[in-house]
Protein backbone atom coordinates (compact mmCIF):
# COMPACT_ATOMS: atom_id res chain seq x y z
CA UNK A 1 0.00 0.00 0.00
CA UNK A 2 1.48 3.35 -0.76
CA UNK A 3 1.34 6.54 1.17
CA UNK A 4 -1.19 7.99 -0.80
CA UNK A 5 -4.20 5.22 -0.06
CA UNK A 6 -2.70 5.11 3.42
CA UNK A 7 -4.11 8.06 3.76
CA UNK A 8 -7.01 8.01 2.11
CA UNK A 9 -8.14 5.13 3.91
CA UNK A 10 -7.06 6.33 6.84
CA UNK A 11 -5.03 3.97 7.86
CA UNK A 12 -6.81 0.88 6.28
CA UNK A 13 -9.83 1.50 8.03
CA UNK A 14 -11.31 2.01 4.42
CA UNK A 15 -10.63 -1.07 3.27
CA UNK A 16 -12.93 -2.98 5.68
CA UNK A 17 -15.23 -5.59 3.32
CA UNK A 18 -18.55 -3.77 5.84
CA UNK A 19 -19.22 -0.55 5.99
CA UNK A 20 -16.32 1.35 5.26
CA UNK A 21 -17.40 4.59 6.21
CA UNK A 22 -18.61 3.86 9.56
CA UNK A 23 -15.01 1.54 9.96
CA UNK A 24 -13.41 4.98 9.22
CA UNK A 25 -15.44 7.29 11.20
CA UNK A 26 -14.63 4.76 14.11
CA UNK A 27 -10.73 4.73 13.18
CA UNK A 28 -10.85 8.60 13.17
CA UNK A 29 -12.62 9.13 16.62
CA UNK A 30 -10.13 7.94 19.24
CA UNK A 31 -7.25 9.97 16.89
CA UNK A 32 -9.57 12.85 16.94
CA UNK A 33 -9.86 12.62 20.96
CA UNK A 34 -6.57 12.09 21.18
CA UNK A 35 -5.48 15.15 19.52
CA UNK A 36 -8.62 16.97 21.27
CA UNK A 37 -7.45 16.34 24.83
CA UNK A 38 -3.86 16.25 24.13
CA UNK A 39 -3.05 19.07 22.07
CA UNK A 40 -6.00 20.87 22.42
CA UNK A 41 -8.89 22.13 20.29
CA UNK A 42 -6.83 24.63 18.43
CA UNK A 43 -4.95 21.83 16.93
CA UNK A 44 -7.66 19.53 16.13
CA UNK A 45 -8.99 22.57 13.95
CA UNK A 46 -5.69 22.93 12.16
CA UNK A 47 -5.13 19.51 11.52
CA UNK A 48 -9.08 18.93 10.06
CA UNK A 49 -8.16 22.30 7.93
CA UNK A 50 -5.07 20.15 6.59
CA UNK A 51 -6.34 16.67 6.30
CA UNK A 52 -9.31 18.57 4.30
CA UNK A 53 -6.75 20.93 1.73
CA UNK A 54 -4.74 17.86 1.58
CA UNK A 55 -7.72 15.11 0.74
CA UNK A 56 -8.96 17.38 -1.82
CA UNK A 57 -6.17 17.73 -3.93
CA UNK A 58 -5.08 13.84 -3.31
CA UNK A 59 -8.32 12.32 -4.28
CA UNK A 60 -8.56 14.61 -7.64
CA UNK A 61 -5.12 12.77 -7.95
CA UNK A 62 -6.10 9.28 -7.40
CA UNK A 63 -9.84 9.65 -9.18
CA UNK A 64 -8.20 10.67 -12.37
CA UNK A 65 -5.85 7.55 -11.70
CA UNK A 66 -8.06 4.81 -11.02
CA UNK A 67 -11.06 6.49 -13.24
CA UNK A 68 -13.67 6.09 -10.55
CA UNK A 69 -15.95 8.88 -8.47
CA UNK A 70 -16.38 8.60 -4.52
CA UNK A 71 -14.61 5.17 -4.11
CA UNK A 72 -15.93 3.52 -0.74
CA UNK A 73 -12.58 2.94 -0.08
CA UNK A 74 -11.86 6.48 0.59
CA UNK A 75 -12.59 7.50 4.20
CA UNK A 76 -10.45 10.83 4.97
CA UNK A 77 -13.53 12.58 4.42
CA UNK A 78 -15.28 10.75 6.91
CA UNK A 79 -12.15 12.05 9.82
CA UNK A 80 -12.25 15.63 8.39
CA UNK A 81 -16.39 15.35 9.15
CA UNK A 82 -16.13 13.48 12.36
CA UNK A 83 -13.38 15.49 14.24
CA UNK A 84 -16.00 18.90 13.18
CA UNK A 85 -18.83 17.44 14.73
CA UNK A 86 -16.87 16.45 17.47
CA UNK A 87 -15.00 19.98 17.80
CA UNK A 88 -19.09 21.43 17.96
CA UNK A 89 -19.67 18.59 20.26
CA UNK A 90 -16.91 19.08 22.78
CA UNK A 91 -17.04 22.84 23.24
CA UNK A 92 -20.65 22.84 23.78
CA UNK A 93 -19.79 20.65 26.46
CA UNK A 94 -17.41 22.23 27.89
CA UNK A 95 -19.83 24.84 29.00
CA UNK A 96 -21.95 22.76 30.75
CA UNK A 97 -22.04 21.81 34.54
CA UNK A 98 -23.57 17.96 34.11
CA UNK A 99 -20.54 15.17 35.26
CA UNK A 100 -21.38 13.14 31.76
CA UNK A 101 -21.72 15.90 29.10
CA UNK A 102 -18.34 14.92 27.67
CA UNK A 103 -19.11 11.33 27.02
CA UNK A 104 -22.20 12.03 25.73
CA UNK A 105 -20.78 14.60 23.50
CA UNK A 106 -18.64 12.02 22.00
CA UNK A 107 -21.38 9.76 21.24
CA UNK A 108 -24.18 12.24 20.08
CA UNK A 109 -21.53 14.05 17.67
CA UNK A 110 -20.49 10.26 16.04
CA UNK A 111 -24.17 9.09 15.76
CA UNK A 112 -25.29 12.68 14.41
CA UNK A 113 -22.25 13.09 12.23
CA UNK A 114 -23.50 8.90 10.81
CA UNK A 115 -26.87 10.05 10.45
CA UNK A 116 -26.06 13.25 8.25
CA UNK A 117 -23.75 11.32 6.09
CA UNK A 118 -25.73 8.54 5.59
CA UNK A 119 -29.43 10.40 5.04
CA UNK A 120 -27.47 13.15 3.13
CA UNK A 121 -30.33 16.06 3.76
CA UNK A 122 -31.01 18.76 1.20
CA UNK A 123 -27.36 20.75 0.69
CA UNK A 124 -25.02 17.79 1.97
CA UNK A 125 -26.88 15.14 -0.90
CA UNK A 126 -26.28 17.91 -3.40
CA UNK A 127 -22.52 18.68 -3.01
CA UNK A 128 -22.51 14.79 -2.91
CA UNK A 129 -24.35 13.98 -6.21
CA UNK A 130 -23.37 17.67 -8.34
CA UNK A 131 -19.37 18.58 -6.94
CA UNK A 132 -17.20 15.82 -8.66
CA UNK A 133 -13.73 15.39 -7.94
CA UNK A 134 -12.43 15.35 -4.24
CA UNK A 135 -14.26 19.09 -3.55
CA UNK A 136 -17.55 16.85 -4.02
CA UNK A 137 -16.28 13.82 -1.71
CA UNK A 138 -14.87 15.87 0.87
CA UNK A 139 -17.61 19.13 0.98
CA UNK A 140 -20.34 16.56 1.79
CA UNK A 141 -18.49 15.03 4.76
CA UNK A 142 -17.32 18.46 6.02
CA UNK A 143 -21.21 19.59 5.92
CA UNK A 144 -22.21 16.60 7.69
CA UNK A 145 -19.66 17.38 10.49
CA UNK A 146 -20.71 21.10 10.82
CA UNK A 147 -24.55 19.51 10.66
CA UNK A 148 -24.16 16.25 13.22
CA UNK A 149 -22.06 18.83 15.57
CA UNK A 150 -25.25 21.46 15.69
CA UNK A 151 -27.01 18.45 16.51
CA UNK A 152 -25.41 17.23 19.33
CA UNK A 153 -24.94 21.09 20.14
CA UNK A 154 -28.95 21.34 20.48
CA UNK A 155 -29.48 17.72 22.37
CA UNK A 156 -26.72 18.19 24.67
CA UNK A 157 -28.53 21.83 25.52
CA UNK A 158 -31.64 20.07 26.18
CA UNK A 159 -30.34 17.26 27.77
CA UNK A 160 -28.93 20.66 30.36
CA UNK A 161 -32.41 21.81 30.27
CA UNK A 162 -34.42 18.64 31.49
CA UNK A 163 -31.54 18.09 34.43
């Protein structure tokens, strides 16, 4: 395997024969959390930012390579997506009082960030189906993100509310 589908299935966790995406939304979580409580928010932006610039330009590369749109195989767009709803997620629960907000940050923003890729909702099924290239694979995953992390913003909030 070279460098370049190391990456873009993050690690191998594309290349699972079952659900691919989910296998690399999973893969991407405990390196996003890692990074989150580690090195802080700040760099978890940064490296999103990168991962995104950089999985743009490399699937344009390897589509016009291997001929094919939106492989399965390709699951960097699921980690850019998945460390933004989790970003949305975590500092949302950071400004809460209630002992458990963190953990259930972590798993609201991963089902919400599933459920937005998956259903693909009004803009985020657009960019997928109309932007080709790897603007079109990774756009829809980066709305998803922003979409599952609102989510889990509003639940956690009312989660606050009812305790």
């Amino acid at each position: 395997m070279n460098l370049q589908k190391l990456f873009l299935t993050f690690f191998g966790a594309g290349l699972s024969p079952k659900a691919p995406g989910t296998a690399g939304t999973l893969a991407s979580l405990p390196v996003g959390l890692g990074v989150l409580y580690f090195l802080g928010m700040e760099t978890l932006f940064m490296l999103t930012l990168a991962i995104t610039i950089i999985g743009i330009v490399e699937i344009n590369k390897y589509e016009k390579h291997t001929g094919v749109h939106d492989q399965q195989e390709i699951v960097i767009d699921e980690a850019a997506g998945m460390w933004i709803s989790l970003m949305i997620a975590h500092s949302t629960a950071a400004a809460m009082h209630y002992p458990h907000m963190h953990i259930a940050a972590i798993v609201l923003s991963f089902g919400a960030f599933r459920l937005f890729d998956i259903w693909k909702p009004s803009t985020i099924g657009w960019i997928d189906r109309e932007l080709k290239g790897g603007l079109g694979v990774m756009g829809d995953d980066v709305l998803a993100g922003v979409a599952g992390g609102l989510l889990s913003a509003v639940v956690l909030m009312g989660i606050e509310k009812i305790f």
